[in-house]
N, C-alpha and C. Protein backbone atom coordinates (compact mmCIF):
# COMPACT_ATOMS: atom_id res chain seq x y z
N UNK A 1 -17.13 18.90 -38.32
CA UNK A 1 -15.94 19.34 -37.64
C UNK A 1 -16.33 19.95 -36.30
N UNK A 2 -15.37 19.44 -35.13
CA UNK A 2 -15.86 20.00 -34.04
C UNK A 2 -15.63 21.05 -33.71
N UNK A 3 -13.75 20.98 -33.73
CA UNK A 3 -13.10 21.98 -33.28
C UNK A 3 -11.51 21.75 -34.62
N UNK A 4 -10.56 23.14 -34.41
CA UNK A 4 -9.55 23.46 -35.63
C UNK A 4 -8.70 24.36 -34.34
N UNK A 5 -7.54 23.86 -34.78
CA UNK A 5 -6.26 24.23 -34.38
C UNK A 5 -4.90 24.22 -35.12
N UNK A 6 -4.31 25.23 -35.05
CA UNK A 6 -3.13 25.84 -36.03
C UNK A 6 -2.20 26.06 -35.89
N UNK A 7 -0.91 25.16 -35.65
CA UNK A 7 0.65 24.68 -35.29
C UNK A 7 0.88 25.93 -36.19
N UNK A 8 2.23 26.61 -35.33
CA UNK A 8 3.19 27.49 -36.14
C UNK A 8 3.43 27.18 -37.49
N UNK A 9 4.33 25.89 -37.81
CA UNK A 9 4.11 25.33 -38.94
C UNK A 9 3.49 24.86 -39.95
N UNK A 10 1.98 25.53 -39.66
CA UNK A 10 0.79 25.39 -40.87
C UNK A 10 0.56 23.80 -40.07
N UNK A 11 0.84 23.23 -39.69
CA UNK A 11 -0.03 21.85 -39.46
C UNK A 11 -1.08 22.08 -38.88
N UNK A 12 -2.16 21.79 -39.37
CA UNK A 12 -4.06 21.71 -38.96
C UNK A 12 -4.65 20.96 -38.55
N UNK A 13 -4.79 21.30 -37.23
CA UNK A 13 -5.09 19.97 -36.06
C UNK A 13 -6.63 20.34 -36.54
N UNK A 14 -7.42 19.27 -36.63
CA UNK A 14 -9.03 19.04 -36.50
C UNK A 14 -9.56 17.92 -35.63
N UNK A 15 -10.59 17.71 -34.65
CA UNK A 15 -11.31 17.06 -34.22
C UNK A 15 -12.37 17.31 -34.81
N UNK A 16 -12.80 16.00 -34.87
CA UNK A 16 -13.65 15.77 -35.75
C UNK A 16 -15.00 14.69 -34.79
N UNK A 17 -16.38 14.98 -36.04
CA UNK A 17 -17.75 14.60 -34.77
C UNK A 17 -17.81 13.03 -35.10
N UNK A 18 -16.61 12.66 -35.74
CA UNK A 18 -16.74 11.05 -35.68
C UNK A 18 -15.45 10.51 -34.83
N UNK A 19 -14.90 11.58 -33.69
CA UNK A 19 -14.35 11.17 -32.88
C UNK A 19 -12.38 11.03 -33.03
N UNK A 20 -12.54 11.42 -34.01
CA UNK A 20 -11.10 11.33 -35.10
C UNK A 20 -10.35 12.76 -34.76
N UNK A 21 -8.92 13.20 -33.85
CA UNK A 21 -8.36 14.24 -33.96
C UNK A 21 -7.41 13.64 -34.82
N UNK A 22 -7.54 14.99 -36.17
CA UNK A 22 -6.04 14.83 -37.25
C UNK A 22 -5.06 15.96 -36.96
N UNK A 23 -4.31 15.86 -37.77
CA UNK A 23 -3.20 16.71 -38.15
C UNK A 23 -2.89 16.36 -39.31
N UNK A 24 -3.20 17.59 -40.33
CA UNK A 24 -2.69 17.77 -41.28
C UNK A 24 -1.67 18.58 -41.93
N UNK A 25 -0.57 18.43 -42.87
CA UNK A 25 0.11 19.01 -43.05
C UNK A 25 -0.22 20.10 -43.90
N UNK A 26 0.55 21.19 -44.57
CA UNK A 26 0.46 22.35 -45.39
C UNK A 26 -0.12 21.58 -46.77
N UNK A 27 0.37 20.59 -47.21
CA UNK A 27 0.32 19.91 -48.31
C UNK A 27 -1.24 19.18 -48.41
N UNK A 28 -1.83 18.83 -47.32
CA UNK A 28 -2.87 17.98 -46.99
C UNK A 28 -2.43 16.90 -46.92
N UNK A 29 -1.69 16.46 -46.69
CA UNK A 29 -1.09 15.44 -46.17
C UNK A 29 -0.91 14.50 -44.96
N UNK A 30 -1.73 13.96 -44.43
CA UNK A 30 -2.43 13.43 -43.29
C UNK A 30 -0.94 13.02 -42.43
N UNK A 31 -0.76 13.55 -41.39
CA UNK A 31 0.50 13.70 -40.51
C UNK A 31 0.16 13.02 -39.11
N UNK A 32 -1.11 12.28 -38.79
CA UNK A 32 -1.18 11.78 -37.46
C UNK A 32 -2.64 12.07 -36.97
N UNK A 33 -2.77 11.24 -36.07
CA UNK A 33 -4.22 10.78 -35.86
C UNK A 33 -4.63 10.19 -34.27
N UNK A 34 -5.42 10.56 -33.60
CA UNK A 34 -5.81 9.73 -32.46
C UNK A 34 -7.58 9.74 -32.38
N UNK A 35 -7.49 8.67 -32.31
CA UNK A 35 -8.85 8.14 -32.38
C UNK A 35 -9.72 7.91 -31.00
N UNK A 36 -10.25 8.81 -30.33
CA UNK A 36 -11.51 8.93 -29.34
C UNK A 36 -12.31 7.69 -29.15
N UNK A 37 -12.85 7.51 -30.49
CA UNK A 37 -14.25 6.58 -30.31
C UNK A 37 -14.16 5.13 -29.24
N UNK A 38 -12.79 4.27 -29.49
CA UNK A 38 -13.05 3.32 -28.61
C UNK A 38 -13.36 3.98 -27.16
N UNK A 39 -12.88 5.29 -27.02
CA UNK A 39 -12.99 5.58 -25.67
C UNK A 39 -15.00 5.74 -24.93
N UNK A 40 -15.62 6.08 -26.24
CA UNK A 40 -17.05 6.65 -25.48
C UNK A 40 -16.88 8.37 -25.87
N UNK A 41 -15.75 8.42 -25.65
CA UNK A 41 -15.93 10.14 -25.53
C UNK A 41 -15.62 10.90 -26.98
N UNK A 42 -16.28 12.02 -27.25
CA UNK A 42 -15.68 13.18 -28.39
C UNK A 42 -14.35 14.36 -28.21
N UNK A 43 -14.20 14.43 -28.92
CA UNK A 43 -13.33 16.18 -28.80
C UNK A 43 -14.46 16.94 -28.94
N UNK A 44 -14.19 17.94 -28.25
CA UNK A 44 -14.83 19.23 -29.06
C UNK A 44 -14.01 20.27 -28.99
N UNK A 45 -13.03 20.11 -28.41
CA UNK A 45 -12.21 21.42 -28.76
C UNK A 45 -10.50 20.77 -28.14
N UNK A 46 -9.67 21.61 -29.42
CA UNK A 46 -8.29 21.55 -29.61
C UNK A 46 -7.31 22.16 -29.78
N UNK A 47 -6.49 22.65 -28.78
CA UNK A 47 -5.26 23.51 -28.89
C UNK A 47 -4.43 22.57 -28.74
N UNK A 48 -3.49 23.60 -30.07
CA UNK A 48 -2.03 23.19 -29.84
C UNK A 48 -0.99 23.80 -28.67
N UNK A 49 -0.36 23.09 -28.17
CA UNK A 49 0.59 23.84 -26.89
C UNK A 49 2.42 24.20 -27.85
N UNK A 50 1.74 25.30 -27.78
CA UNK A 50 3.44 25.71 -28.18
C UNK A 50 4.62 25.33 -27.92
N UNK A 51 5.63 24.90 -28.13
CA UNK A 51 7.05 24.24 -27.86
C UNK A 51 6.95 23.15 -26.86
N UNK A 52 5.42 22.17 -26.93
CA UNK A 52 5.59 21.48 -25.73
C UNK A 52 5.26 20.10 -26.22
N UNK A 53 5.18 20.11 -27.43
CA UNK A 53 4.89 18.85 -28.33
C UNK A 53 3.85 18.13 -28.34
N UNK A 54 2.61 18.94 -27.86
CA UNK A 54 1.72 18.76 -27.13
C UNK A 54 0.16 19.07 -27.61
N UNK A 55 -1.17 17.97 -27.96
CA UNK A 55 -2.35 18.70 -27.88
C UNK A 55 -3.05 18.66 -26.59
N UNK A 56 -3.99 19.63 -26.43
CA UNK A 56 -5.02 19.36 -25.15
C UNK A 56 -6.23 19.78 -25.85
N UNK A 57 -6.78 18.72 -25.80
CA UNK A 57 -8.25 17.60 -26.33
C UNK A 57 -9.42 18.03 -25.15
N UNK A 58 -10.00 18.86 -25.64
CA UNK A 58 -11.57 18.93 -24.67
C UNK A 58 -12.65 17.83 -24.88
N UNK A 59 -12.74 16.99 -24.32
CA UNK A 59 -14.12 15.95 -24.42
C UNK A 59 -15.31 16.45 -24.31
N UNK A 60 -16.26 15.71 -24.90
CA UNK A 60 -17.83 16.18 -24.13
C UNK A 60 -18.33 15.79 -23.28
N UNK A 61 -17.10 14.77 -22.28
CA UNK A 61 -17.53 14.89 -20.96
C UNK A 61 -17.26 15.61 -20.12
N UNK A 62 -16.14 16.51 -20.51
CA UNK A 62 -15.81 17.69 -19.85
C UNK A 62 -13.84 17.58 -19.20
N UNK A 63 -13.76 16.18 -20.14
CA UNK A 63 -12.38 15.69 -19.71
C UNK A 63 -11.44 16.53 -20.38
N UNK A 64 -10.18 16.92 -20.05
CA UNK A 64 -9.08 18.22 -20.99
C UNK A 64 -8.02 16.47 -20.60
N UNK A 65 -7.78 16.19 -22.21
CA UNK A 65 -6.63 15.24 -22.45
C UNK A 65 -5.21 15.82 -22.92
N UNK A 66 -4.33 15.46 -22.63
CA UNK A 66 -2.98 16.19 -22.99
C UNK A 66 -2.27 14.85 -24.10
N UNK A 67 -2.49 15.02 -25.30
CA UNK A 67 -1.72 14.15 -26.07
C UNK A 67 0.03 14.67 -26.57
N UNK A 68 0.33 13.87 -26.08
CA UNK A 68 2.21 13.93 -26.86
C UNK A 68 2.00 13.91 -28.06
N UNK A 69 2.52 14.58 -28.93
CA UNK A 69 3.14 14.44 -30.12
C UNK A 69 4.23 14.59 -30.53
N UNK A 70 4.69 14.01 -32.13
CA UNK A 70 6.06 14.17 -32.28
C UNK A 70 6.32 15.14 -33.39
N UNK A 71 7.04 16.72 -33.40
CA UNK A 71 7.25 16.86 -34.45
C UNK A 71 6.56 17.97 -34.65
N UNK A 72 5.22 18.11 -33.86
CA UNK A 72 3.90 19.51 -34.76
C UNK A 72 4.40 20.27 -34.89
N UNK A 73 5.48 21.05 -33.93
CA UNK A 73 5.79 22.33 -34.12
C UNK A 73 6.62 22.31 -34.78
N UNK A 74 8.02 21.73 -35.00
CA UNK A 74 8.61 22.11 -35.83
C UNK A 74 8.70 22.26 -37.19
């Protein structure tokens, strides 16, 4: 595990060192996924953006990605 992040709503964002950011639900219930690896690059670190539907994805190239999502917070 690289990096862990924690939606109001208990959903548990993880990036992960095989390139995989999840979101999981309270239940463990796998809620969504974006996958790095075709890119070359890792996460290593992941916040959730409050009311903005939003993660921002630190790479280990030093890139900050802003992914849309649908739903985390509420």
């Amino acid at each position: 595990m690289a990096a862990l992040a924690l939606a109001s709503n208990g959903v548990l964002v993880s990036a992960g060192v095989d390139g995989v950011v999840r979101a999981t639900a309270r239940g463990g219930d796998l809620v969504g996924a974006v996958d790095l690896g075709p890119t070359g690059d890792l996460p290593v670190a992941v916040r959730v953006v409050p009311g903005a539907d939003a993660l921002l994805l630190g790479t280990n190239r030093g890139v900050v990605l802003e992914v849309e999502v649908l739903r985390l917070e509420r």
